[in-house]
Protein backbone atom coordinates (compact mmCIF):
# COMPACT_ATOMS: atom_id res chain seq x y z
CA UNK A 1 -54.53 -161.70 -197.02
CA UNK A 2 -53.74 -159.44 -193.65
CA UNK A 3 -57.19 -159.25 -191.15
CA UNK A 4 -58.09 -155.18 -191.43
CA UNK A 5 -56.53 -153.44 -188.01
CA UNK A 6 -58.72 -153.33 -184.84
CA UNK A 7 -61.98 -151.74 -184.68
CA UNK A 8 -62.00 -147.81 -184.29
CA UNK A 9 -64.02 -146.79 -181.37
CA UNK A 10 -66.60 -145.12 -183.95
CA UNK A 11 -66.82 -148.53 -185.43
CA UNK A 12 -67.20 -150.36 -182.09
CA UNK A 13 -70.01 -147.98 -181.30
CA UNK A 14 -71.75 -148.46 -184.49
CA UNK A 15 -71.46 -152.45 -184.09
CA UNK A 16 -73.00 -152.19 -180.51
CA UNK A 17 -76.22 -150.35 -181.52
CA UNK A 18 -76.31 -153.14 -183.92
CA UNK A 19 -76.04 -155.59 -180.74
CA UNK A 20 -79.26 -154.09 -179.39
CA UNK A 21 -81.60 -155.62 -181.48
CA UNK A 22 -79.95 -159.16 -180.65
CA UNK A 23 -79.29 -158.74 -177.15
CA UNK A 24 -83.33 -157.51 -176.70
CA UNK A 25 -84.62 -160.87 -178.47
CA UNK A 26 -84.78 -164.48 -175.97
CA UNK A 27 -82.63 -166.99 -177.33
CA UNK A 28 -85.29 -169.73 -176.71
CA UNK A 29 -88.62 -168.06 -176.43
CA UNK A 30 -90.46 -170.69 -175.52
CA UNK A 31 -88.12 -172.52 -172.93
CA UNK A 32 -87.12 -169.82 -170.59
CA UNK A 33 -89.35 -167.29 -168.41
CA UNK A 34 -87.49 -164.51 -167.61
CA UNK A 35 -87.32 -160.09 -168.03
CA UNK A 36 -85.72 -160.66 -171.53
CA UNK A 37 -88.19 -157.66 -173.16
CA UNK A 38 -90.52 -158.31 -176.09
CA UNK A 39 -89.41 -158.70 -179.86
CA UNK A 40 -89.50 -155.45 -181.63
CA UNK A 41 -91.84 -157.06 -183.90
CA UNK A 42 -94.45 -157.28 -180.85
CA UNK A 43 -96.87 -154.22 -180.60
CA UNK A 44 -96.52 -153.16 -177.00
CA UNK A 45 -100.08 -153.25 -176.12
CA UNK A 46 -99.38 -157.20 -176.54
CA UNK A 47 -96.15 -156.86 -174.53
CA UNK A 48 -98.03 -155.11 -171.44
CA UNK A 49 -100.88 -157.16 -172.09
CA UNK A 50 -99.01 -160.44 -170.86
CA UNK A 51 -99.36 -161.94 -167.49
CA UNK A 52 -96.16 -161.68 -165.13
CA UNK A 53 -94.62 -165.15 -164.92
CA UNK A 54 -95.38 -166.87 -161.60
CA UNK A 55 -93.00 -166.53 -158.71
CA UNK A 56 -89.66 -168.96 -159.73
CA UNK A 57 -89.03 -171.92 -157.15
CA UNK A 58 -85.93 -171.26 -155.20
CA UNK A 59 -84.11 -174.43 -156.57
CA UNK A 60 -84.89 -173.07 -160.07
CA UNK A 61 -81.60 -172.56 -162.49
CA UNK A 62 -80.93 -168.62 -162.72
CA UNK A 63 -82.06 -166.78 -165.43
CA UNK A 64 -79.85 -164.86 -168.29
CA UNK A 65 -78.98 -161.42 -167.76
CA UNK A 66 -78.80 -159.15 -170.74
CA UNK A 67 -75.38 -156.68 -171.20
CA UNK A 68 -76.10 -153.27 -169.70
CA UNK A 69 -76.14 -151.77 -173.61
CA UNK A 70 -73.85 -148.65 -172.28
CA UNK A 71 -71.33 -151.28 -171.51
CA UNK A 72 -71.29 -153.19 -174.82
CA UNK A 73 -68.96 -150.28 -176.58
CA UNK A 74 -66.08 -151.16 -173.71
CA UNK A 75 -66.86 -154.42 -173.60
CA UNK A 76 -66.04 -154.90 -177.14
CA UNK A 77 -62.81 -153.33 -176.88
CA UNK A 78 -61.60 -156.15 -174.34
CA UNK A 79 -63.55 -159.24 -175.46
CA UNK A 80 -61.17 -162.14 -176.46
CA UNK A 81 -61.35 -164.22 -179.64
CA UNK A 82 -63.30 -167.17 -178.84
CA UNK A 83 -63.98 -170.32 -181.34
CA UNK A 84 -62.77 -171.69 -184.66
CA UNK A 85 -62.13 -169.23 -187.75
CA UNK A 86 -60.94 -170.23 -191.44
CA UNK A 87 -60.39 -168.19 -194.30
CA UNK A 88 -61.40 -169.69 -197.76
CA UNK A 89 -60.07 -167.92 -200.72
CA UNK A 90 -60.61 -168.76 -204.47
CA UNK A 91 -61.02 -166.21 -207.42
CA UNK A 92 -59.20 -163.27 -205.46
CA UNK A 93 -61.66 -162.92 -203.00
CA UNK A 94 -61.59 -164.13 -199.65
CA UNK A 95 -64.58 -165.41 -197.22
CA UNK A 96 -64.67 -166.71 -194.12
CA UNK A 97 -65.32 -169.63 -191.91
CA UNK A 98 -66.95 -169.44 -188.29
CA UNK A 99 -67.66 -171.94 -186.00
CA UNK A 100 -70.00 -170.79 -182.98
CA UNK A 101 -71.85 -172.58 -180.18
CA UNK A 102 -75.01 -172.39 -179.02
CA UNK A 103 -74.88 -172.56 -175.60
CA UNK A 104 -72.15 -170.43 -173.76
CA UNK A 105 -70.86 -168.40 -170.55
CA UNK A 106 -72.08 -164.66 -170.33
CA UNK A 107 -68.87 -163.47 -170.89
CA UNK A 108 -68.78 -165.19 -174.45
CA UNK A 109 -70.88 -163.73 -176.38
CA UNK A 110 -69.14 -160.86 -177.64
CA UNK A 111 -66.30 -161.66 -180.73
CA UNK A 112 -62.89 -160.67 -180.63
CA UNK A 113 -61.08 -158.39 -182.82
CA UNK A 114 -59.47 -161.72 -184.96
CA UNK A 115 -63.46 -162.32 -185.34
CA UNK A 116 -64.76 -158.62 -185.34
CA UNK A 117 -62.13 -157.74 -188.49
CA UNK A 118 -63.16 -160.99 -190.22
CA UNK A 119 -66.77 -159.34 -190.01
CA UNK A 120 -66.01 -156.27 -191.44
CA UNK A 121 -63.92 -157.49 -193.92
CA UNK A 122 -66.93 -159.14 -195.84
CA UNK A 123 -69.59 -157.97 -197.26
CA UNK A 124 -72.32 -160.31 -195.90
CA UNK A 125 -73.07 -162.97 -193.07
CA UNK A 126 -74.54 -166.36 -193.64
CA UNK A 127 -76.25 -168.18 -190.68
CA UNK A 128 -77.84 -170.95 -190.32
CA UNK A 129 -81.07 -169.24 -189.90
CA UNK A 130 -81.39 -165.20 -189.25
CA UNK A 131 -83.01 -165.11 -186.21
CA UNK A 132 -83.75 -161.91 -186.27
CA UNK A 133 -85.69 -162.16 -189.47
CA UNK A 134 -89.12 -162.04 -187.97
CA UNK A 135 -90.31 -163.82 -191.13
CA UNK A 136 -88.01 -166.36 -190.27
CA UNK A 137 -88.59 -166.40 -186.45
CA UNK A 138 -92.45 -166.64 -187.37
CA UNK A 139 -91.38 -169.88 -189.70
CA UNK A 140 -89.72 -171.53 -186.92
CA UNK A 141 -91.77 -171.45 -183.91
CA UNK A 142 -95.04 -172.89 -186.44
CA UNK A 143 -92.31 -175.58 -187.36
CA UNK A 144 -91.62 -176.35 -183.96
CA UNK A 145 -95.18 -176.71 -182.54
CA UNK A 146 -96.65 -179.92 -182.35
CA UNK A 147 -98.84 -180.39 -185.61
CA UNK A 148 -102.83 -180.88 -184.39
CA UNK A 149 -103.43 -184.47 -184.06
CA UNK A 150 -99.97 -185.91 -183.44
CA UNK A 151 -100.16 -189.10 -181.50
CA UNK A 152 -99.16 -188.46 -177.90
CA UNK A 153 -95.78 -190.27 -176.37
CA UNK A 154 -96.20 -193.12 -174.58
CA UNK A 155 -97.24 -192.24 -171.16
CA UNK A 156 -94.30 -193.32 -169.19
CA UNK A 157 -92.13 -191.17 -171.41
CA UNK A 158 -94.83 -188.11 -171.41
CA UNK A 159 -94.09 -188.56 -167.31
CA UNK A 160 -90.66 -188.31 -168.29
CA UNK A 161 -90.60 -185.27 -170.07
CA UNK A 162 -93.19 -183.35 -167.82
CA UNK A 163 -90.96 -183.88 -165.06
CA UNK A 164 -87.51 -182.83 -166.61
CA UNK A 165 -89.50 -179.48 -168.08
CA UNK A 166 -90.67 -179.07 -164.13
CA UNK A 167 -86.89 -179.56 -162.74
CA UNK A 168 -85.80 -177.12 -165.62
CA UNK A 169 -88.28 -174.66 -164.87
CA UNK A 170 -89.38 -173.97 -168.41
CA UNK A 171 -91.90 -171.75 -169.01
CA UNK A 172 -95.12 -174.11 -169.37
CA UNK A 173 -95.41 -173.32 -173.69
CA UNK A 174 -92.70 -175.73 -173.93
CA UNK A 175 -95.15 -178.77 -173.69
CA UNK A 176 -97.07 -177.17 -176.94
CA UNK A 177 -93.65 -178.23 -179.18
CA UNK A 178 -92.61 -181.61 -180.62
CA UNK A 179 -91.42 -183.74 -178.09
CA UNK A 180 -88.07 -184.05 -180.05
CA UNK A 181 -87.67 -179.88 -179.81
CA UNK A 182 -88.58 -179.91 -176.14
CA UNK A 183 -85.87 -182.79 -175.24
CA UNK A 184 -82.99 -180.77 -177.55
CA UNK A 185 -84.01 -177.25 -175.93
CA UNK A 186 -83.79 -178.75 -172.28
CA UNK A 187 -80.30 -180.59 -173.39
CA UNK A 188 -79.15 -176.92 -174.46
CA UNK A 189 -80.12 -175.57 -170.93
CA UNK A 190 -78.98 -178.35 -168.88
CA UNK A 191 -75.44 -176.59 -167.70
CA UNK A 192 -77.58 -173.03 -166.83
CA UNK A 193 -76.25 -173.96 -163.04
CA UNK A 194 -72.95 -173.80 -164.10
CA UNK A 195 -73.65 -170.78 -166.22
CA UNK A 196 -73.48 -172.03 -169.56
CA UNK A 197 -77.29 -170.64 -171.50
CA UNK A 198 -78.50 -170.61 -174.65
CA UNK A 199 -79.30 -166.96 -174.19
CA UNK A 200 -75.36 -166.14 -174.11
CA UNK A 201 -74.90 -167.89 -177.64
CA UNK A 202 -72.87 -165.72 -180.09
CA UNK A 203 -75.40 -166.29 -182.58
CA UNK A 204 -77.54 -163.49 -182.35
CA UNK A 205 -75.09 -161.24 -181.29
CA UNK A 206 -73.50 -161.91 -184.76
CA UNK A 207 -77.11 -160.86 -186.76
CA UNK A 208 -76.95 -157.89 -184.42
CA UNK A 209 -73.45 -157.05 -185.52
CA UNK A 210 -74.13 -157.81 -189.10
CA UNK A 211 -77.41 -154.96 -188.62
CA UNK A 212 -75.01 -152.39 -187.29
CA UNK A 213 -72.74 -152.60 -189.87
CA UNK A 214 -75.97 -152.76 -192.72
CA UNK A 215 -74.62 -155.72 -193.99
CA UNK A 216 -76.79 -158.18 -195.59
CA UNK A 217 -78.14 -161.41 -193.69
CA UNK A 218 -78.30 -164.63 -195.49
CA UNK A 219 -79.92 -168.25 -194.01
CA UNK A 220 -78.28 -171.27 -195.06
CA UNK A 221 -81.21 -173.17 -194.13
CA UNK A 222 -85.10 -172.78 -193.73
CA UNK A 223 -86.79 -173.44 -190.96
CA UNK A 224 -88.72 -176.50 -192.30
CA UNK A 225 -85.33 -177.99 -193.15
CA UNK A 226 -84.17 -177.60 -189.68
CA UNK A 227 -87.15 -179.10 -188.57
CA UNK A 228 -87.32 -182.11 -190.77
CA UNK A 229 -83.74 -183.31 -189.42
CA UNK A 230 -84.36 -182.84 -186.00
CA UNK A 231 -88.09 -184.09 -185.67
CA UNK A 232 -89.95 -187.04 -187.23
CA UNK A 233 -93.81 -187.95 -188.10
CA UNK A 234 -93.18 -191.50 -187.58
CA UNK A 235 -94.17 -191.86 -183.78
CA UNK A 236 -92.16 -194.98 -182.76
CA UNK A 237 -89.03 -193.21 -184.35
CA UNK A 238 -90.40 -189.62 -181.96
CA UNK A 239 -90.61 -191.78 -178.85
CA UNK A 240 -87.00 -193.83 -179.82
CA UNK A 241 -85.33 -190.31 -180.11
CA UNK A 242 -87.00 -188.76 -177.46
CA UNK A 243 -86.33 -191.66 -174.71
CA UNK A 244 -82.46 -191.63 -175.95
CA UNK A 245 -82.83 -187.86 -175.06
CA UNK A 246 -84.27 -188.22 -171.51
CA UNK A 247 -81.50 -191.32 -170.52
CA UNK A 248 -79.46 -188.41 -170.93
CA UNK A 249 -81.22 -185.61 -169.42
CA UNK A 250 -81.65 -188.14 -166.45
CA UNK A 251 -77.74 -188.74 -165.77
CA UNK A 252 -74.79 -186.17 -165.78
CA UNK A 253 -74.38 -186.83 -169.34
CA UNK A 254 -76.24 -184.01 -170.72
CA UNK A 255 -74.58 -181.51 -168.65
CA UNK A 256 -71.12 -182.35 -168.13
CA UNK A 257 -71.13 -182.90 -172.30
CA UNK A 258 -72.64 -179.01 -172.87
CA UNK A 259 -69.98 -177.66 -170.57
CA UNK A 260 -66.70 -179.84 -172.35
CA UNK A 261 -68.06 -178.85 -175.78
CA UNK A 262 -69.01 -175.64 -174.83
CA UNK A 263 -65.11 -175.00 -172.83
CA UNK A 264 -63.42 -176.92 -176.20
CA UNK A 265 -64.75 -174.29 -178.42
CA UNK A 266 -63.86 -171.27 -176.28
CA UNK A 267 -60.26 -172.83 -176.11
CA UNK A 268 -60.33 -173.51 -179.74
CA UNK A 269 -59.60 -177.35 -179.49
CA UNK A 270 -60.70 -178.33 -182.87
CA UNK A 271 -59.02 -181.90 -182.22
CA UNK A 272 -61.21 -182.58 -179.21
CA UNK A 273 -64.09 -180.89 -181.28
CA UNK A 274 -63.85 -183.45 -184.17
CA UNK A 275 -63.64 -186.44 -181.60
CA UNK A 276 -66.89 -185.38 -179.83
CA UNK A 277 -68.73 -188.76 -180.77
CA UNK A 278 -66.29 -190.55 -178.66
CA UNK A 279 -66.91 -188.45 -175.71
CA UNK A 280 -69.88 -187.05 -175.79
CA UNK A 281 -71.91 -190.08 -174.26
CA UNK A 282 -74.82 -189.29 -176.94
CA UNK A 283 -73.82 -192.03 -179.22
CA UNK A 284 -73.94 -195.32 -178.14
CA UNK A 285 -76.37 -197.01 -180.48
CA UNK A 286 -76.38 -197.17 -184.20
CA UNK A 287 -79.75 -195.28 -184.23
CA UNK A 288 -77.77 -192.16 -181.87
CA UNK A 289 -75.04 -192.48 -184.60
CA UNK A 290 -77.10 -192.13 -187.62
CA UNK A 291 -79.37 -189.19 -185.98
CA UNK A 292 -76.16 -187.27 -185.52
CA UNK A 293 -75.04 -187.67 -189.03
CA UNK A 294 -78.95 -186.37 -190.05
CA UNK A 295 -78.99 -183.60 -187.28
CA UNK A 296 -75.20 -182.24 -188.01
CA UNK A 297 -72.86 -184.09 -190.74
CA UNK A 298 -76.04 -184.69 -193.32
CA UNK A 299 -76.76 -181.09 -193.63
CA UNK A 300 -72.96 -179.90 -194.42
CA UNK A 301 -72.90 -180.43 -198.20
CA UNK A 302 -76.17 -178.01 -198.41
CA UNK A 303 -74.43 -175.55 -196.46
CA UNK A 304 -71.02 -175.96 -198.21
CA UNK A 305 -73.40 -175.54 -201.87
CA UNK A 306 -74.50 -171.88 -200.28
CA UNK A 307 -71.65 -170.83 -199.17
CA UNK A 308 -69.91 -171.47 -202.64
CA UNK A 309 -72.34 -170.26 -204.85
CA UNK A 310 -72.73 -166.79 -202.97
CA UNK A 311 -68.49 -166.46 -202.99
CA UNK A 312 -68.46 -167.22 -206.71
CA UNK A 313 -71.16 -164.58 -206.90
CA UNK A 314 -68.94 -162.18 -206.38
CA UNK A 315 -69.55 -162.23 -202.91
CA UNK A 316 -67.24 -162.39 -199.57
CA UNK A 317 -69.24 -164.03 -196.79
CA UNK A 318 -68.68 -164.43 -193.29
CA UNK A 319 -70.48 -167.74 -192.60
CA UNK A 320 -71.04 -168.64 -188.89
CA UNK A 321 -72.80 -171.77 -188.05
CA UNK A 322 -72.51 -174.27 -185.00
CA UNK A 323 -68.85 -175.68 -184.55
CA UNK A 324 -69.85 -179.36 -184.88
CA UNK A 325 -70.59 -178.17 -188.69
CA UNK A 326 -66.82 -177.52 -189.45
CA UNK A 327 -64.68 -179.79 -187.71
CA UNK A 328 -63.46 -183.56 -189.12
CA UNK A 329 -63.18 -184.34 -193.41
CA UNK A 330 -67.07 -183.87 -193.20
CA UNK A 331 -66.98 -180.03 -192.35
CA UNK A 332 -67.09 -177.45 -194.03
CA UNK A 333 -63.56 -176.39 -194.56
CA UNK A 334 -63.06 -179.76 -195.61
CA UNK A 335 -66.01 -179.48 -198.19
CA UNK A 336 -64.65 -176.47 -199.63
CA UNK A 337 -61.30 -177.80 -200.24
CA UNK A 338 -62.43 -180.41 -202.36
CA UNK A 339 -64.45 -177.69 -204.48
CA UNK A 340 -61.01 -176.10 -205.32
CA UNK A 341 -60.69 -173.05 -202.07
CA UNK A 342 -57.46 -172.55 -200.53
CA UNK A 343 -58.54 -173.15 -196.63
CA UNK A 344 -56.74 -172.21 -193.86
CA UNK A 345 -57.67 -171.93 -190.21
CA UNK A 346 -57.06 -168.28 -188.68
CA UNK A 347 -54.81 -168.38 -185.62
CA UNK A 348 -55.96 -166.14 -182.08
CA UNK A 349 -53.39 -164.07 -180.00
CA UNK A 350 -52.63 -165.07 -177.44
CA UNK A 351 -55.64 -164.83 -174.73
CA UNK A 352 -54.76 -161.65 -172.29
CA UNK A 353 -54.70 -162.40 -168.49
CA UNK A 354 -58.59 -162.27 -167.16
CA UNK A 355 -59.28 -159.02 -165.07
């Protein structure tokens, strides 16, 4: 099956209205202080009623800008196909495959036309989680707050912690989360000097996209799911994860693993993708190994289940979820394949010279 033609500028305009709603909602509420406005589910008596956020420290990491919306329309016409893309086909109907990251350059965040026509080709988008389901959004930040009562980290790690959220310059809510959320929010904005944030993920530009085209929004996963394989009740097993966290919040690690990952998916390098547990210097123990199966290869067969089960439904889905997820005879592609889908990965053109 032939990818539609590119966009029509009607369409392109269509898709960035869509973008608004994405573009206008923080990436990591919590994490960042910054102009990014209110969710359009805030009333904006609450919105005016917040206090400014005190004056930023000059050796503070810069803070995302949002696309000038007038822009977005052009912008869309010359964005370059960025990522990893399969097509799965079974039953005469084709879905897709799409690998994003969650931490990227500013330039990134808008898809291609490879990725755009993949889009409108389907008739619905599976994430991980929608986003910009405020239901959803609601569900997530009580799942990520720190339940009343929790013990508290040891106090040399609590030290620890404070003291990378003060060299991040988070805004100060971060320290009502679990400690595991806090240490895997500042490992997602460690490379904001080198202009790799969170806030540029493609993401939420996709639920944006999949709003301006009135396409339905499906969530692979619930919130509390999320939550229960990235954060434990057991407080030794909190303080073991969290101190692996910091050893590598503390060294070059954290950062100079974002940016590789981050650069591999833009390139499309699924090979040094799938071998990220040699380089990635998050690994090293057997506990590091086993929370990465829990945190990204555990939670594939659910996600492959979904996926499935809404094609056979008569359904053609364009499923976008972080790139770890389909890489290596664990991922999703590889998943599908064994259910009976013909899977094939989706070459790019050829990336036009940068203006």
């Amino acid at each position: 099956m032939k990818l539609p033609q590119p966009l029509s500028a009607a369409l392109r305009r269509t898709l960035a209205a869509g973008l608004l709603a994405a573009l206008a909602w923080p990436a990591l509420a919590p994490a960042q202080p910054g102009p990014s406005p209110a969710p359009p589910t805030e009333p904006a008596s609450a919105a005016a009623a917040t206090p400014a956020p005190a004056p930023r420290r000059a050796d503070c990491p810069p803070l995302p800008r949002n696309l000038d919306p007038r822009t977005i329309p052009q912008a869309l016409r010359h964005a370059q196909d960025r990522g990893l893309l399969w097509r799965v086909e079974q039953g005469g109907r084709t879905s897709w495959l799409y690998g994003t990251v969650h931490a990227a350059r500013r330039g990134w965040m808008l898809p291609g036309p490879t990725v755009l026509a993949a889009v409108k080709a389907s008739d619905r988008m599976a994430l991980e989680m929608d986003l910009l389901d405020p239901a959803v959004m609601q569900a997530l930040q009580a799942a990520m707050r720190n339940p009343p009562g929790a013990p508290p980290l040891p106090p040399g790690l609590a030290r620890r912690l404070a003291a990378q959220r003060d060299a991040a310059c988070v805004d100060p809510s971060m320290a009502q989360l679990r400690p595991e959320v806090q240490v895997s929010s500042l490992l997602a904005l460690s490379a904001r000097r080198e202009g790799f944030d969170p806030a540029y993920g493609i993401d939420f530009v996709l639920a944006g996209l999949a709003r301006g085209l009135h396409k339905p929004v499906l969530s692979l996963e619930s919130p509390a799911l999320q939550m229960h394989a990235l954060a434990s009740d057991d407080p030794k097993k909190t303080a073991a994860d969290v101190a692996a966290g910091l050893d590598q919040l503390e060294s070059p690690a954290a950062r100079e693993g974002l940016v590789t990952l981050a650069t591999a998916w833009s390139d499309g390098r699924a090979n040094l993708l799938e071998s990220y547990p040699q380089w990635c210097d998050c690994m090293k123990t057997p506990a590091e190994r086993k929370a990465f199966d829990q945190l990204v290869v555990g939670r594939n067969p659910g996600m492959a289940r979904t996926i499935a089960a809404e094609h056979r439904a008569g359904h053609s889905v364009f499923a976008a979820v972080g790139t770890l997820h389909l890489v290596g005879p664990r991922g999703l592609p590889a998943l599908l394949a064994a259910q009976g889908f013909k899977v094939e990965r989706v070459p790019f053109p050829p990336a036009a010279p940068a203006d």
